[in-house]
Protein backbone atom coordinates (compact mmCIF):
# COMPACT_ATOMS: atom_id res chain seq x y z
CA UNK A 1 1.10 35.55 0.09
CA UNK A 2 1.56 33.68 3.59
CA UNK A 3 4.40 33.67 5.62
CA UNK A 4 5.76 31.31 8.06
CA UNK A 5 7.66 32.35 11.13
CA UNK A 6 10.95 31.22 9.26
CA UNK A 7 10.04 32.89 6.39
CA UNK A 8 10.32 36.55 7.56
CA UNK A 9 13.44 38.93 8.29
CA UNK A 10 14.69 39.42 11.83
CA UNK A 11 12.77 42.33 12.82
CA UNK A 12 9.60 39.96 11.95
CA UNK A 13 8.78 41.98 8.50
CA UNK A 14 7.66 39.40 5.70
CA UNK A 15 10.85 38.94 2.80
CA UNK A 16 11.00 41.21 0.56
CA UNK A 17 12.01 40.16 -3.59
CA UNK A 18 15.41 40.95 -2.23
CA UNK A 19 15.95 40.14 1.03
CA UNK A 20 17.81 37.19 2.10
CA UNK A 21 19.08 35.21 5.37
CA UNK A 22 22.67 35.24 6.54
CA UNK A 23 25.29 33.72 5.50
CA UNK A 24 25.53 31.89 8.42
CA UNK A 25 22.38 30.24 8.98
CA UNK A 26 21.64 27.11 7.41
CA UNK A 27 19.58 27.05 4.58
CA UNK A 28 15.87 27.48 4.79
CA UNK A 29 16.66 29.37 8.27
CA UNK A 30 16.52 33.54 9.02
CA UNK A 31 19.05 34.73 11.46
CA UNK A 32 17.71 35.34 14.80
CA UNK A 33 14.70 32.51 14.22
CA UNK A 34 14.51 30.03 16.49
CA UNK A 35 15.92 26.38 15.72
CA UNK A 36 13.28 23.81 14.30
CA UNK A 37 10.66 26.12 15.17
CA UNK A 38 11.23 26.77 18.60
CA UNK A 39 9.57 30.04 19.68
CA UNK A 40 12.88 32.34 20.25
CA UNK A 41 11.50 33.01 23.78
CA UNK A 42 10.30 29.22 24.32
CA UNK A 43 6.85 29.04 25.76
CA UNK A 44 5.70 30.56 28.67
CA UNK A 45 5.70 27.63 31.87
CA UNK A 46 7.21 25.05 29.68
CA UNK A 47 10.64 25.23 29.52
CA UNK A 48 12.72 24.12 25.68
CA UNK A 49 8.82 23.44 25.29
CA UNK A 50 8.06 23.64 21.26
CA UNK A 51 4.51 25.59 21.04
CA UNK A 52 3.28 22.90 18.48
CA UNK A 53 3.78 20.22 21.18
CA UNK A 54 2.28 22.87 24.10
CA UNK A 55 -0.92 23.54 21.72
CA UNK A 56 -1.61 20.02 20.99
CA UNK A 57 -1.09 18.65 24.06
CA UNK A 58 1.36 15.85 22.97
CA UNK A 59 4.72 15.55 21.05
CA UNK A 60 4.60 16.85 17.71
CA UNK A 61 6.62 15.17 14.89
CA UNK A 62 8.75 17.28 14.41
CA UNK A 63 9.86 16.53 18.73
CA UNK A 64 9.79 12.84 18.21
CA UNK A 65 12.11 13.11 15.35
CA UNK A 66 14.31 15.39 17.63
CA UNK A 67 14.37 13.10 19.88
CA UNK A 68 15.01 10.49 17.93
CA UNK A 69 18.05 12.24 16.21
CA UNK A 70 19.00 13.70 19.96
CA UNK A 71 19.17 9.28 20.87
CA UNK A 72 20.89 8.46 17.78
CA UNK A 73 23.86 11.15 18.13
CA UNK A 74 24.40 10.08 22.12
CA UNK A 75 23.89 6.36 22.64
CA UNK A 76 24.64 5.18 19.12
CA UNK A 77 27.18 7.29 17.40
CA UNK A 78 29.04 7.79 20.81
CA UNK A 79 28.34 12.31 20.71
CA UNK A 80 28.40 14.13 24.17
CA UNK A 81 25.15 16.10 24.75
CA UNK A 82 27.04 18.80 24.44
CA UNK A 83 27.88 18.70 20.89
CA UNK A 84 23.95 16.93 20.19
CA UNK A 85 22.91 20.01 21.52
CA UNK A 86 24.81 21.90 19.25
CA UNK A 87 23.75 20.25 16.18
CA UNK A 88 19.97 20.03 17.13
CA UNK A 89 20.27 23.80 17.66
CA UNK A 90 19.14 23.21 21.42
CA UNK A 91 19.72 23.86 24.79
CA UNK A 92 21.69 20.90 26.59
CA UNK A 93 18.76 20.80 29.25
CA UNK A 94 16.67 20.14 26.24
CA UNK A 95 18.91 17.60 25.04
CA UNK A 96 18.77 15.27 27.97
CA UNK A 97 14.92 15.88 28.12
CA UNK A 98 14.71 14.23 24.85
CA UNK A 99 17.25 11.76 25.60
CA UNK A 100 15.34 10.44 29.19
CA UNK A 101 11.95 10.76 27.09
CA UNK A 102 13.23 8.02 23.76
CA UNK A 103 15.12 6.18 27.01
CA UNK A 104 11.10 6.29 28.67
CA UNK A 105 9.47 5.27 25.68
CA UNK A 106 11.74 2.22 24.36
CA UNK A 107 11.80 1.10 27.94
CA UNK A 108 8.16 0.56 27.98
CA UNK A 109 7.76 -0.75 24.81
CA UNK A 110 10.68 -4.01 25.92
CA UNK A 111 7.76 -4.34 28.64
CA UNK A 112 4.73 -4.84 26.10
CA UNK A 113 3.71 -8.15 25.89
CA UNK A 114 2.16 -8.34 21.86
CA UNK A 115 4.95 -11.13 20.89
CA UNK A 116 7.06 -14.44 21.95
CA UNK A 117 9.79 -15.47 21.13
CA UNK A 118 9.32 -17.89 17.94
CA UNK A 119 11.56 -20.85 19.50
CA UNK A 120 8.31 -21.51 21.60
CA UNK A 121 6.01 -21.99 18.44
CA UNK A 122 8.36 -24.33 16.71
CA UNK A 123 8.63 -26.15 19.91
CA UNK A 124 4.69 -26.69 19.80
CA UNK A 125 4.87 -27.33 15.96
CA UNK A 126 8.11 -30.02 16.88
CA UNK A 127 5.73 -31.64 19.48
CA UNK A 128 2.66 -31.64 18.35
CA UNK A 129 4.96 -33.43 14.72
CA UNK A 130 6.36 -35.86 17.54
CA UNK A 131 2.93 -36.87 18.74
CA UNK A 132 1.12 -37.11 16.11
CA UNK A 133 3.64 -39.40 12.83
CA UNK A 134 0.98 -38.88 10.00
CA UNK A 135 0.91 -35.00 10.78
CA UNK A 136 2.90 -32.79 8.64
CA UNK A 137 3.74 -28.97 8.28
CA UNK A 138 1.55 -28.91 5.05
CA UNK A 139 -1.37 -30.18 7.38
CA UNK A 140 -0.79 -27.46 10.10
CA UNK A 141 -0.45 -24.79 7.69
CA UNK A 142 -3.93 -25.99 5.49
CA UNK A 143 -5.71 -25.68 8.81
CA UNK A 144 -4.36 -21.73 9.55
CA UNK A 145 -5.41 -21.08 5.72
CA UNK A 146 -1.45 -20.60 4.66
CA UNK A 147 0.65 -21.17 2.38
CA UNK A 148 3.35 -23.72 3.82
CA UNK A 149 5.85 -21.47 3.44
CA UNK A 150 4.16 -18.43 4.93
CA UNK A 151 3.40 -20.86 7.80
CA UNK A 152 7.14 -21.62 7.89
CA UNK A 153 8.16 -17.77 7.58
CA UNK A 154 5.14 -17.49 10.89
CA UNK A 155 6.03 -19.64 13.02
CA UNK A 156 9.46 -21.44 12.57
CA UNK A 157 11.08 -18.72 11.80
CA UNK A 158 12.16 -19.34 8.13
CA UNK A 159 13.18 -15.78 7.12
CA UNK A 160 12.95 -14.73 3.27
CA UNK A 161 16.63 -13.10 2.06
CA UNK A 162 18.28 -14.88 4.74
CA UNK A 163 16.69 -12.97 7.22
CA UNK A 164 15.10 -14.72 9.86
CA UNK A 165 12.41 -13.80 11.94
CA UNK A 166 12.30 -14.01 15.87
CA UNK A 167 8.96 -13.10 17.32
CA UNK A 168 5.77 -14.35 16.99
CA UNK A 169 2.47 -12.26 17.52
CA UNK A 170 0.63 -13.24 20.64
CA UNK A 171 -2.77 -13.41 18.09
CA UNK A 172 -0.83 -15.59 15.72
CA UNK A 173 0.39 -18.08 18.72
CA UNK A 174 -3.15 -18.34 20.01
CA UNK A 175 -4.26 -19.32 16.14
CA UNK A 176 -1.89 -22.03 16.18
CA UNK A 177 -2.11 -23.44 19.47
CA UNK A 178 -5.83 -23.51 18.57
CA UNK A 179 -5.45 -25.15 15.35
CA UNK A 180 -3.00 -27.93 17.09
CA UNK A 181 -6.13 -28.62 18.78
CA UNK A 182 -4.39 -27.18 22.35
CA UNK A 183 -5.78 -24.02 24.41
CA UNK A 184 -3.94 -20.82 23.67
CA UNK A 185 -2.82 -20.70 27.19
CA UNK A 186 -0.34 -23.61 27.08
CA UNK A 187 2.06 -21.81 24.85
CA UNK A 188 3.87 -19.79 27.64
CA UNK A 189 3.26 -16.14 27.05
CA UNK A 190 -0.31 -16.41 25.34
């Protein structure tokens, strides 16, 4: 039979038939193991480190869903990192580690540049209409290989279930300023 950390008794024994946890840990936790699989010590030069994250060499899952859950409980639902802390099961310091690291990573991915806004497509589409009287969406969209309403759903925006769609891939922007017979590089942000 193999154990997991959580699976064995306080003094580190594997569970007996009878043995259970406490009361007053939460299910599927021992009393004295460490939250979310923290070692109970934390590891050695890393600080609120998990050893799955220290052994890899990046964050594990289970961290990025941490912090993800840490973000959640502060900036959205309006919790003090105090109480996060408490129901993560971490330290506070830990807490606002995750917090700055989600803050770190969604601020670099507003700064990626894969996507426009869509408003500049159907301004191309609108113009390139306005030039051009016997062209028609049908046309544009046989060239790309669409479906005209795939095309529409692309590149003006035209959302499915009332939901309508924003960006546009840079890749996808290029295609059509190519297939308007324009270089790529005219669209603003291509």
């Amino acid at each position: 039979m193999v154990t997991r950390e959580l699976d064995r008794v306080p003094d580190g024994r594997p569970p007996t038939q009878n043995s259970r946890p406490d009361r007053d840990e939460p299910p599927g936790r021992v009393a004295g193991a460490a939250p979310f699989g923290l070692s109970v010590g934390g590891v050695p030069g890393v600080p609120g480190a998990c050893a799955r994250c220290v052994d890899t060499g990046r964050t594990c899952p289970s961290c990025v869903q941490r912090r993800r859950f840490a973000w959640s409980l502060v900036m959205e639902q309006g919790e003090s990192a105090d109480t996060a802390a408490r129901v993560l099961g971490l330290e506070q310091n830990r807490v606002q580690e995750l917090l700055a690291a989600e803050q770190d990573r969604r601020e670099l991915r507003s700064l990626r540049c894969d996507s426009i806004p869509v408003n500049r497509t159907r301004a191309a589409i609108a113009d390139a209409l306005a030039r051009d009287p016997d062209l028609t969406i049908p046309d544009i969209a046989g060239w790309l290989e669409m479906q005209q309403a795939d095309f529409e759903r692309a590149f003006l925006g035209k959302g499915r279930n009332g939901q309508a769609k924003r960006r546009v891939t840079v890749a996808n922007a290029s295609r059509l300023m190519i297939a308007l017979g324009r270089a790529p590089n005219e669209l603003e942000g291509c």
